[in-house]
C-alpha atoms as a PDB file:
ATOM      1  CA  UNK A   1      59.767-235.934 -92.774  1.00  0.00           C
ATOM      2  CA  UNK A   2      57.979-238.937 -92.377  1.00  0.00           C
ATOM      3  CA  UNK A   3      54.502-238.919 -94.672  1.00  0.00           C
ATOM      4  CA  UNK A   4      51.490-240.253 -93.004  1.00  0.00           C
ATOM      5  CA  UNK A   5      49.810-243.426 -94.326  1.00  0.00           C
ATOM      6  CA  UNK A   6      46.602-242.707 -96.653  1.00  0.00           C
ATOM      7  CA  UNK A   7      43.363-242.512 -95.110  1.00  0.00           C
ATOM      8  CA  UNK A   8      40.263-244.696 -95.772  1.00  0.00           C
ATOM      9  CA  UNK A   9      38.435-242.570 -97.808  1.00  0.00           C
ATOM     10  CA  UNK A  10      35.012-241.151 -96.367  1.00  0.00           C
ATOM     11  CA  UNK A  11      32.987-243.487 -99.759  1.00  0.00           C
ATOM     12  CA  UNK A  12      33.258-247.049 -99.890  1.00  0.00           C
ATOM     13  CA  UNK A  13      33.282-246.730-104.064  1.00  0.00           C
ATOM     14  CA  UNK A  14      35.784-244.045-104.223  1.00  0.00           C
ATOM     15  CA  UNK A  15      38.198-246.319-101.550  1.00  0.00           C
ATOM     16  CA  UNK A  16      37.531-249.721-103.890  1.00  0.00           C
ATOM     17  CA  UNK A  17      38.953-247.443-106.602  1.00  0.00           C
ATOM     18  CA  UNK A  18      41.721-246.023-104.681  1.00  0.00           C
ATOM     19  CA  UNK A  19      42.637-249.690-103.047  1.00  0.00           C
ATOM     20  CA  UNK A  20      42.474-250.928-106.827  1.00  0.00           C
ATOM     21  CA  UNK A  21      44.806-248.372-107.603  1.00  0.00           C
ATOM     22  CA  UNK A  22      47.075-249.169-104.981  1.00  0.00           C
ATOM     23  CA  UNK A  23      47.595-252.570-105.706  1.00  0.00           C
ATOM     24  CA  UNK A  24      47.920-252.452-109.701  1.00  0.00           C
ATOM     25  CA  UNK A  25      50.422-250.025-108.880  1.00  0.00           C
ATOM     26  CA  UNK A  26      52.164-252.338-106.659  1.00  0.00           C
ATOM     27  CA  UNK A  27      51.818-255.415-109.674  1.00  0.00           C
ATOM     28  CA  UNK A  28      50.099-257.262-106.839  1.00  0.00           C
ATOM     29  CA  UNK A  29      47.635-260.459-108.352  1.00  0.00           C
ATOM     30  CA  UNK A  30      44.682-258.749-106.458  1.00  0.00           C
ATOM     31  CA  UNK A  31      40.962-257.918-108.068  1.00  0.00           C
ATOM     32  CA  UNK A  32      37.934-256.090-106.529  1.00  0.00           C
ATOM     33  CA  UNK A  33      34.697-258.688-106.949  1.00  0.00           C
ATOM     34  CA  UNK A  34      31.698-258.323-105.417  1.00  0.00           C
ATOM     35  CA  UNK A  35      28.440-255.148-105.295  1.00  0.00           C
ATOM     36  CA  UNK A  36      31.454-252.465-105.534  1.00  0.00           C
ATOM     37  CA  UNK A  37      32.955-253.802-108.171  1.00  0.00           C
ATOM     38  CA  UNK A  38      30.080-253.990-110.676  1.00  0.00           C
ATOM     39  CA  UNK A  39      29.685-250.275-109.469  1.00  0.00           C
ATOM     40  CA  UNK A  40      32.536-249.883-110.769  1.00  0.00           C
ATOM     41  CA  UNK A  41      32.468-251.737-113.961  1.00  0.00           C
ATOM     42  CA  UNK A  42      28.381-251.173-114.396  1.00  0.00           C
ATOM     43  CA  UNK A  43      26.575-247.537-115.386  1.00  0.00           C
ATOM     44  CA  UNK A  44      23.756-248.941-114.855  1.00  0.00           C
ATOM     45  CA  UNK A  45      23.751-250.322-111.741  1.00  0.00           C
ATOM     46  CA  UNK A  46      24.154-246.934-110.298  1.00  0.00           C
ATOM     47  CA  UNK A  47      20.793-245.438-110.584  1.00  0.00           C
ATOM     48  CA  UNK A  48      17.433-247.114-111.804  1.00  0.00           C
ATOM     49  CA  UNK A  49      15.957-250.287-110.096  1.00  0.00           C
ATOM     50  CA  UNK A  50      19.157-251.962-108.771  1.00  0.00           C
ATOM     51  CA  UNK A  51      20.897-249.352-107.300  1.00  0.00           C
ATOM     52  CA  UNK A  52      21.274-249.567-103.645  1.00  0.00           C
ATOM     53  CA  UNK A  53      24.452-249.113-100.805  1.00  0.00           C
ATOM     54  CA  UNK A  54      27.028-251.010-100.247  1.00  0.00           C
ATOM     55  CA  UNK A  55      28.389-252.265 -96.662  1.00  0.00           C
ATOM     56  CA  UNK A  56      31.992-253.883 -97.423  1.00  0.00           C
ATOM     57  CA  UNK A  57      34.395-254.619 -99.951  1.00  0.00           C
ATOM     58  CA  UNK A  58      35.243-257.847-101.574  1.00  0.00           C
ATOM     59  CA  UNK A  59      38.521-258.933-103.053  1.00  0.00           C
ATOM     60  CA  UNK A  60      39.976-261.750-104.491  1.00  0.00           C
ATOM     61  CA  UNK A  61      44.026-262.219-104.023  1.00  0.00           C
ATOM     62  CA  UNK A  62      46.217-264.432-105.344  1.00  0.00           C
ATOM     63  CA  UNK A  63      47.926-266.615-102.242  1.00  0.00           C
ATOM     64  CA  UNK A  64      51.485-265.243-103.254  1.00  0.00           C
ATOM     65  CA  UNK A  65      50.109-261.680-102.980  1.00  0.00           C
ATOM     66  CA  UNK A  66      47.990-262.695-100.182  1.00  0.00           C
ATOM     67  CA  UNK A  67      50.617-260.433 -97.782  1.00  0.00           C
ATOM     68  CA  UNK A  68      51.364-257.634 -99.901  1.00  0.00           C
ATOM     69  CA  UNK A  69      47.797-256.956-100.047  1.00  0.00           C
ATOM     70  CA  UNK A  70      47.309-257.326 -96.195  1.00  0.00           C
ATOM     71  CA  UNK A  71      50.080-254.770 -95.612  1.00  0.00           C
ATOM     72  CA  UNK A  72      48.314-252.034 -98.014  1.00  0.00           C
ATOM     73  CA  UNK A  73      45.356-252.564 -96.133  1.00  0.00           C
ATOM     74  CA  UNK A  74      47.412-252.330 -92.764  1.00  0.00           C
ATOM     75  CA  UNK A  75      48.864-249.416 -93.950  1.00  0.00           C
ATOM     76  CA  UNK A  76      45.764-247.615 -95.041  1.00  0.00           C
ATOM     77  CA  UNK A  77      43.958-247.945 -91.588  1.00  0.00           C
ATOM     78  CA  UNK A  78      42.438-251.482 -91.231  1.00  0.00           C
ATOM     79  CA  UNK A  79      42.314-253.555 -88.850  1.00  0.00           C
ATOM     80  CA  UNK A  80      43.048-257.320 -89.318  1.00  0.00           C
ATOM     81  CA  UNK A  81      40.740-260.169 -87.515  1.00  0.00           C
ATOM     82  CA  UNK A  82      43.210-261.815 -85.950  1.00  0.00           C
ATOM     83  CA  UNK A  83      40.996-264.692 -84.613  1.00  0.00           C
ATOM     84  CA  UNK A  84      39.402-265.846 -87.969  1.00  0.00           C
ATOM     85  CA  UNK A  85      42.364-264.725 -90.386  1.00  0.00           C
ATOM     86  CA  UNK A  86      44.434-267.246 -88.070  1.00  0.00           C
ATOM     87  CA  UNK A  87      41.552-269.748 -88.241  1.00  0.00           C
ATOM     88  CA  UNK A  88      40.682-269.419 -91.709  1.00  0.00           C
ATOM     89  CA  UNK A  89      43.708-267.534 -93.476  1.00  0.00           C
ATOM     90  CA  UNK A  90      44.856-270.286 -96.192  1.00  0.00           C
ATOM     91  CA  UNK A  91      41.438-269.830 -97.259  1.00  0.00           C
ATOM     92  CA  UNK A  92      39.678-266.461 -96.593  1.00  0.00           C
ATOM     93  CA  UNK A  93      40.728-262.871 -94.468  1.00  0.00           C
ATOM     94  CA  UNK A  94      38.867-260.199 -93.028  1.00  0.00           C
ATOM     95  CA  UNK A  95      39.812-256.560 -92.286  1.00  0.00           C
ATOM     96  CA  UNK A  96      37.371-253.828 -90.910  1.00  0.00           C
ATOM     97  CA  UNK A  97      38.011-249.996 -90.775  1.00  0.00           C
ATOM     98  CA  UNK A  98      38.448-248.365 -87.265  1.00  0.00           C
ATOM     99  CA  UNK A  99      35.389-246.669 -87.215  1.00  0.00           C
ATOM    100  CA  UNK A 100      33.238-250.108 -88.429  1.00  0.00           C
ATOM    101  CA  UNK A 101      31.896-248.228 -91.288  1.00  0.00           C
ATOM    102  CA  UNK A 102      32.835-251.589 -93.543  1.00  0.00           C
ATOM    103  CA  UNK A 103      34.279-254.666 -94.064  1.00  0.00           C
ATOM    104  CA  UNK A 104      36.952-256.260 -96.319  1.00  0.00           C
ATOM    105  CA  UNK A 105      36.407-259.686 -97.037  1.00  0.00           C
ATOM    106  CA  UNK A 106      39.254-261.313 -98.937  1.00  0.00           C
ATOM    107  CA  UNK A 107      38.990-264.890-100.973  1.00  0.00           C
ATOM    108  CA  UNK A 108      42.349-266.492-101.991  1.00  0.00           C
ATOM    109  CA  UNK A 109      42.892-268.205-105.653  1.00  0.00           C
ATOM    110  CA  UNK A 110      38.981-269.141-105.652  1.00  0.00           C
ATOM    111  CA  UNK A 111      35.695-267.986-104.819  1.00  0.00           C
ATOM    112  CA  UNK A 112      33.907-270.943-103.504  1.00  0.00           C
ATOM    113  CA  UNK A 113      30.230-270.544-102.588  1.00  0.00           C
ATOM    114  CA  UNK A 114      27.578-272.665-104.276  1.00  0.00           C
ATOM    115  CA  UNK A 115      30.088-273.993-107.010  1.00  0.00           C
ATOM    116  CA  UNK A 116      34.168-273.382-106.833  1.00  0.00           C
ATOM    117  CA  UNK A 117      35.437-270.851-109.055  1.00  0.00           C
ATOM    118  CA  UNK A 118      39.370-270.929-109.780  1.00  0.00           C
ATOM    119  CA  UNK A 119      40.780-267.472-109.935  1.00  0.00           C
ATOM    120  CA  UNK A 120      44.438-268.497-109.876  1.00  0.00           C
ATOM    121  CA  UNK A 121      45.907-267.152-113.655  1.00  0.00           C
ATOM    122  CA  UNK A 122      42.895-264.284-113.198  1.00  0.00           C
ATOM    123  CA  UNK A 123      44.079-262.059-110.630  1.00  0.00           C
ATOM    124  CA  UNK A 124      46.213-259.898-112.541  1.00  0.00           C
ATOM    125  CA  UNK A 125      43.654-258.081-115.578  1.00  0.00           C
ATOM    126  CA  UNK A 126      43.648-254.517-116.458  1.00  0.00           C
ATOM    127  CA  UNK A 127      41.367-252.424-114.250  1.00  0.00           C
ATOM    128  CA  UNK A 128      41.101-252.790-110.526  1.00  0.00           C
ATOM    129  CA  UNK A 129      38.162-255.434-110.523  1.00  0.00           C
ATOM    130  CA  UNK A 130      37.611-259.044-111.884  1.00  0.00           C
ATOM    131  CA  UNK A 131      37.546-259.696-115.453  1.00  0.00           C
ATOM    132  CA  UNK A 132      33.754-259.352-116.434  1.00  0.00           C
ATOM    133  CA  UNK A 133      33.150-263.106-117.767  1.00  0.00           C
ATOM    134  CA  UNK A 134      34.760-263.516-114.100  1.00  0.00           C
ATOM    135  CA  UNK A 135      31.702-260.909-112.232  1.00  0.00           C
ATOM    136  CA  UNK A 136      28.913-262.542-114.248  1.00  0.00           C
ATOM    137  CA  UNK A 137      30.352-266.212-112.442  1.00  0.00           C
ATOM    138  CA  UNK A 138      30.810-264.655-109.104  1.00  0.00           C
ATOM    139  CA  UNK A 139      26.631-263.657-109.449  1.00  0.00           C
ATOM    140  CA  UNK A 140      25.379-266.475-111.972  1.00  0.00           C
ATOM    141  CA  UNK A 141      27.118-269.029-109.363  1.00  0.00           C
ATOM    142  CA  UNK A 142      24.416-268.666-106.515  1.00  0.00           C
ATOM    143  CA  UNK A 143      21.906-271.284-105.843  1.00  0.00           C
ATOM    144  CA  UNK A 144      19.771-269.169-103.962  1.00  0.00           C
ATOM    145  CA  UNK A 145      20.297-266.280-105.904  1.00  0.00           C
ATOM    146  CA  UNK A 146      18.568-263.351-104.777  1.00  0.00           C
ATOM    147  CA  UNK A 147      17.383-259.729-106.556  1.00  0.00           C
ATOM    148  CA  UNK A 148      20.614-258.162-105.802  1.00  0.00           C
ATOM    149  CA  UNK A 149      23.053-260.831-107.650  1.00  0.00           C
ATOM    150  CA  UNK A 150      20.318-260.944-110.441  1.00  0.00           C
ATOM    151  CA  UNK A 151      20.194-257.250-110.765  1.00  0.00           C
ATOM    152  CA  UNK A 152      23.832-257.002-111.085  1.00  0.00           C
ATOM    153  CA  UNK A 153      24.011-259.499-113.508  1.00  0.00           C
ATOM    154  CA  UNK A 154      21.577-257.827-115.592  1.00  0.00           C
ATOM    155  CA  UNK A 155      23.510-254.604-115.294  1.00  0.00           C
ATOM    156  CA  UNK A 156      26.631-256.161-116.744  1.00  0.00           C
ATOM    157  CA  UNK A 157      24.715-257.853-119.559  1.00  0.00           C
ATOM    158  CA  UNK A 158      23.085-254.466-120.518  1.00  0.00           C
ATOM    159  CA  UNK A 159      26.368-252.596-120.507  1.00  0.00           C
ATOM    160  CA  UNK A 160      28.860-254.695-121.873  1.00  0.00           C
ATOM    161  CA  UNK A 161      28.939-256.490-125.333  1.00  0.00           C
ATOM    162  CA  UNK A 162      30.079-260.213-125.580  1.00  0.00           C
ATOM    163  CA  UNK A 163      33.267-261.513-127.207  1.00  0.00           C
ATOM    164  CA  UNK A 164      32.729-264.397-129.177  1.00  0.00           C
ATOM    165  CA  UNK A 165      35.391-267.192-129.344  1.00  0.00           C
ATOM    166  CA  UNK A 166      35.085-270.685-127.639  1.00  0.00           C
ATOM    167  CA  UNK A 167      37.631-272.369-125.299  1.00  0.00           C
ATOM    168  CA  UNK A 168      37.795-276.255-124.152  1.00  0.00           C
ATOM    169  CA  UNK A 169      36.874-276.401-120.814  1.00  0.00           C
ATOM    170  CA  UNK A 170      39.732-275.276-118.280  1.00  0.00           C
ATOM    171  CA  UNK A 171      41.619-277.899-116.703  1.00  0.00           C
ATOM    172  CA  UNK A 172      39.549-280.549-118.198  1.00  0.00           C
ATOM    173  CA  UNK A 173      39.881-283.573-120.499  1.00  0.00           C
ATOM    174  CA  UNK A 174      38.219-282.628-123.535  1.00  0.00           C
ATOM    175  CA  UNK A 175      38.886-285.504-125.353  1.00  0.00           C
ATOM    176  CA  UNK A 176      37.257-285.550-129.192  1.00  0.00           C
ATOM    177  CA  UNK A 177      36.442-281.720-128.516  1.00  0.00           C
ATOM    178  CA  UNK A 178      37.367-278.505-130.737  1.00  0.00           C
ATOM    179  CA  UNK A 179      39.135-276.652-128.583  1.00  0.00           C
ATOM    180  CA  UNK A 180      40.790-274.411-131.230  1.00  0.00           C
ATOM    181  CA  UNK A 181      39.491-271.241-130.347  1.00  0.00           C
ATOM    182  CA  UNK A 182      40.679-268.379-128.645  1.00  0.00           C
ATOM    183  CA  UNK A 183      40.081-265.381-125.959  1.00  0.00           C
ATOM    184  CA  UNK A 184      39.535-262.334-128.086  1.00  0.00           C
ATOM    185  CA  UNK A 185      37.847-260.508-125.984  1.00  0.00           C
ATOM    186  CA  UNK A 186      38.918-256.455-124.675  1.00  0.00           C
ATOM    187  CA  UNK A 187      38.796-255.392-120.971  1.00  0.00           C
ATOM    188  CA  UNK A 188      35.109-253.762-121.874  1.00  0.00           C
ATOM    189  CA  UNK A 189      33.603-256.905-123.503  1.00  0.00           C
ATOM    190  CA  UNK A 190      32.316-260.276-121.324  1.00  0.00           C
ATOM    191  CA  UNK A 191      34.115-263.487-122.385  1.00  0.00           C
ATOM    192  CA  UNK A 192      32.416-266.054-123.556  1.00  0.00           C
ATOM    193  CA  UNK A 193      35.378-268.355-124.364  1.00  0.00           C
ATOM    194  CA  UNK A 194      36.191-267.585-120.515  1.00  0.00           C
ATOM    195  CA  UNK A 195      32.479-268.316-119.290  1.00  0.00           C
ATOM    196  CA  UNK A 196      32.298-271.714-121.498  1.00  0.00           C
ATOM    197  CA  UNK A 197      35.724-272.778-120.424  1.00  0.00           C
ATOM    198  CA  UNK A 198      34.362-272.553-116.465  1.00  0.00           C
ATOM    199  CA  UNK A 199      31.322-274.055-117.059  1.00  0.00           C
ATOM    200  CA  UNK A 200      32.315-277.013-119.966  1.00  0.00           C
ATOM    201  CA  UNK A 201      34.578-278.652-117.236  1.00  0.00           C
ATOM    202  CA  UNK A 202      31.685-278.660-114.452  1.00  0.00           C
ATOM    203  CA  UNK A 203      28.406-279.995-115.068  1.00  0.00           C
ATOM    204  CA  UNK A 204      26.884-278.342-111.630  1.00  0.00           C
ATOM    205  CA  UNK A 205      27.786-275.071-112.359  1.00  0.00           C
ATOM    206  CA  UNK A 206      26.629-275.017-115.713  1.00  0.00           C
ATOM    207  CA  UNK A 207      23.106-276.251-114.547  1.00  0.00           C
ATOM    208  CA  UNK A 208      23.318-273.370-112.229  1.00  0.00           C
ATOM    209  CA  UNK A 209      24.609-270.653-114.476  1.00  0.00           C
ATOM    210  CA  UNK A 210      21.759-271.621-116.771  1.00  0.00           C
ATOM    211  CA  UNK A 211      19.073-271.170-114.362  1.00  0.00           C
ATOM    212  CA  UNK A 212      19.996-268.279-113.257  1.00  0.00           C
ATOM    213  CA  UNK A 213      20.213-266.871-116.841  1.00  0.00           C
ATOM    214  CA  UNK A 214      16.455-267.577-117.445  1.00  0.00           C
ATOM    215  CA  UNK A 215      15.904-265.686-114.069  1.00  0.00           C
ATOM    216  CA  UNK A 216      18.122-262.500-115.374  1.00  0.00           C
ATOM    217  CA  UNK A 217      15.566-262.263-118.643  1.00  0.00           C
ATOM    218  CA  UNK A 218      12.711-262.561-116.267  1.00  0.00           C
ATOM    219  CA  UNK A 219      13.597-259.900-113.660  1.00  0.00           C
ATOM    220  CA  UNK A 220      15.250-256.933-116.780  1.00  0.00           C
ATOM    221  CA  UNK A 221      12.310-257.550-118.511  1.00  0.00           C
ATOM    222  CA  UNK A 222       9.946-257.099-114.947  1.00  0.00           C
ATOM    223  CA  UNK A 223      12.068-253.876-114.441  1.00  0.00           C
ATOM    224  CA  UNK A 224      13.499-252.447-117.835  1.00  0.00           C
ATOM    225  CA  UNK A 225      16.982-250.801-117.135  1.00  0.00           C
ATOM    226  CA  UNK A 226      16.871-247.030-118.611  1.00  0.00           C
ATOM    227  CA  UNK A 227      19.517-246.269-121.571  1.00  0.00           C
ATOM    228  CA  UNK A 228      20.709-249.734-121.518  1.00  0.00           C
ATOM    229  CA  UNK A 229      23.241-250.405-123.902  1.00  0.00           C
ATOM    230  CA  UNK A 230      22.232-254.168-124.858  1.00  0.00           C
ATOM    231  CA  UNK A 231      19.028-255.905-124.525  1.00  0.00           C
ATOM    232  CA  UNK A 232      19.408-258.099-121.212  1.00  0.00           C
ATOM    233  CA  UNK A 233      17.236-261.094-123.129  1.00  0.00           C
ATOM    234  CA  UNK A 234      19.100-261.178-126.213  1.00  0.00           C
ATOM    235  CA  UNK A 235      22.196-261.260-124.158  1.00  0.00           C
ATOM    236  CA  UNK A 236      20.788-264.142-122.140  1.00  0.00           C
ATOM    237  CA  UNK A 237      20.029-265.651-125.482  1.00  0.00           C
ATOM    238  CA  UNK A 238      23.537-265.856-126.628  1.00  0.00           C
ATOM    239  CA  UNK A 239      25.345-266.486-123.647  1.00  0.00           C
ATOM    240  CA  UNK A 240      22.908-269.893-123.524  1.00  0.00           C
ATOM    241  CA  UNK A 241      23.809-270.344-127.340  1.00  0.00           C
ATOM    242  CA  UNK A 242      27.475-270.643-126.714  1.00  0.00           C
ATOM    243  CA  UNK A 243      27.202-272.341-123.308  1.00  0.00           C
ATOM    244  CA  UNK A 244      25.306-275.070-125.038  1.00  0.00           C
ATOM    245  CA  UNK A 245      27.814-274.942-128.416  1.00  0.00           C
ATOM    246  CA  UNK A 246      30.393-275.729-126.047  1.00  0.00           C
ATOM    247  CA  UNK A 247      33.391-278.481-125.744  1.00  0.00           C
ATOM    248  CA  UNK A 248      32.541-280.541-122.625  1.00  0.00           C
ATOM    249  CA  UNK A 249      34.886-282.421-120.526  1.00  0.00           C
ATOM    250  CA  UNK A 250      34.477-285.740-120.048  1.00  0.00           C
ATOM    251  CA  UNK A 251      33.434-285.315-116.146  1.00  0.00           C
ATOM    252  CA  UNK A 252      31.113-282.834-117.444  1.00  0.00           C
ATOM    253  CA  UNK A 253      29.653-285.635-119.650  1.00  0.00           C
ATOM    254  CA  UNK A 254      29.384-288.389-116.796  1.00  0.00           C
ATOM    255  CA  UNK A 255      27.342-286.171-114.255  1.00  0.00           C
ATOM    256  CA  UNK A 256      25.133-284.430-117.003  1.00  0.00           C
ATOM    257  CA  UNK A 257      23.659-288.222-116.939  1.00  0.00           C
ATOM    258  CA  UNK A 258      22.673-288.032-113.143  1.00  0.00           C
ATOM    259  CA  UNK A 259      20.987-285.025-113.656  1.00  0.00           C
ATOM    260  CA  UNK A 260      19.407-283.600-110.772  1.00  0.00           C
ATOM    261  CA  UNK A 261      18.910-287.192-108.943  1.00  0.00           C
ATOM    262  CA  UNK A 262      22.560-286.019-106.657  1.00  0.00           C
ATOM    263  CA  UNK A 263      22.400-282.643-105.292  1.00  0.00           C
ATOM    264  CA  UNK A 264      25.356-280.785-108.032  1.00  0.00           C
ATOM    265  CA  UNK A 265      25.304-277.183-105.697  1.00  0.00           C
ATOM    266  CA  UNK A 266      26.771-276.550-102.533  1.00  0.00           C
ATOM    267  CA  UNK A 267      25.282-274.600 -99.402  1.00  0.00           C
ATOM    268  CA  UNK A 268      27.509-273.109 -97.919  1.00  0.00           C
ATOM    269  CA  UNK A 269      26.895-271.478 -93.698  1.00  0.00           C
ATOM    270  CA  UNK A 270      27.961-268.472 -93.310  1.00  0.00           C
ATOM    271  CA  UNK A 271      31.052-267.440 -91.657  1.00  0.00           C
ATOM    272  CA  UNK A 272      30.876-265.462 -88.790  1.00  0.00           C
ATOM    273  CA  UNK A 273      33.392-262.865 -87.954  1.00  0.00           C
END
């Protein structure tokens, strides 16, 4: 007897679980990012002042897994965009379910929006979403950051602890710089030797991240998040403490002395499916 392909579940948080499970299952380099994901990862984003619905799914996939991935969602029910996934498929796919009740939006090996995050080496963590030094870039990223990315940052800072340990900056020359440290953190804990490795190799970003922190502070302490776990600001606080106790790269260096004179953030249109 031949046994019917799962359905799409009826909740778009109980299928980003089920999809997560699928493809950890399957060994695939494949990570839920994205609103679902810190629902996932985040108490407290699901009640109090950030709570709120969620219209699509977001993953990132490693471009080896890229077709594995695309045949789970095949086989669960979606359907592919065959127009812009031929157009823009090195890059970026999109999926739908039948009934248009949401979206999957796929990135492969980086998230690139206002700055360029490099997934590739990230893909493959324990749980079913994005490491959470990895969530707090996808949100901390945004130029134009609105409530909704700041909320959810301040949700992950008030329910996960930090991991100290420092990193040089990835990929970078970090000549003169300690760089002796190491990733200690656990699957429940944000990494800060993973945050400062990101942001010690790209001056841009960092300027970014570090607004956006200061914004964070401003809105959890506007709207207090019930039961929190952490304080949001003394979070903040150290986060900035070990992003400015950081090994810098030499790039890094060069355009910290151009300041804001050059644009250092991208804006990027929006792609239409």
């Amino acid at each position: 007897m031949t046994q019917s392909p799962p359905r799409i579940l009826a909740d778009i948080r109980d299928e980003a679980e089920s999809i997560g499970t699928e493809v950890a299952a399957a060994g695939l380099a494949a990570r839920l990012l994205g609103g679902v994901a810190f629902w996932l990862r985040c108490p407290s984003v699901r009640s109090g002042p950030f709570a709120r619905d969620y219209a699509d799914l977001d993953f990132a996939v490693g471009k080896t897994a890229s077709q594995l991935f695309r045949a789970i969602l095949e086989g669960r029910g979606y359907l592919p965009d065959k127009f812009f996934n031929g157009l823009h498929g090195a890059t970026r796919l999109y999926y739908g379910a039948p009934d248009g009740q949401w979206s999957v939006d796929i990135v492969i090996d980086e998230l690139t929006m206002s700055h360029r995050l490099d997934l590739r080496g990230q893909l493959d963590g324990p749980g079913p979403t994005l490491s959470l030094a990895d969530l707090l870039l996808t949100k901390l990223q945004v130029w134009e950051i609105n409530r909704k990315d700041l909320g959810d940052a301040a949700c992950l800072l008030a329910d996960h602890g930090l991991a100290a340990g420092q990193a040089g900056p990835a990929g970078a020359d970090t000549a003169g710089a300690d760089t002796a440290g190491a990733d200690t953190a656990g699957p429940e804990e944000i990494s800060l030797a993973r945050v400062t490795a990101v942001l010690g190799a790209d001056w841009g970003f960092c300027h970014t991240v570090e607004r956006n922190l200061g914004k964070v502070a401003e809105l959890a302490a506007a709207e207090p998040l019930p039961g929190a776990g952490h304080d949001v600001a003394g979070q903040v606080r150290a986060v900035q403490a070990a992003i400015e106790a950081a090994p810098k790269s030499r790039a890094w260096r060069m355009r910290s002395r151009i300041g804001e004179r050059v644009k250092w953030y991208q804006t990027p249109e929006e792609v239409r499916h």
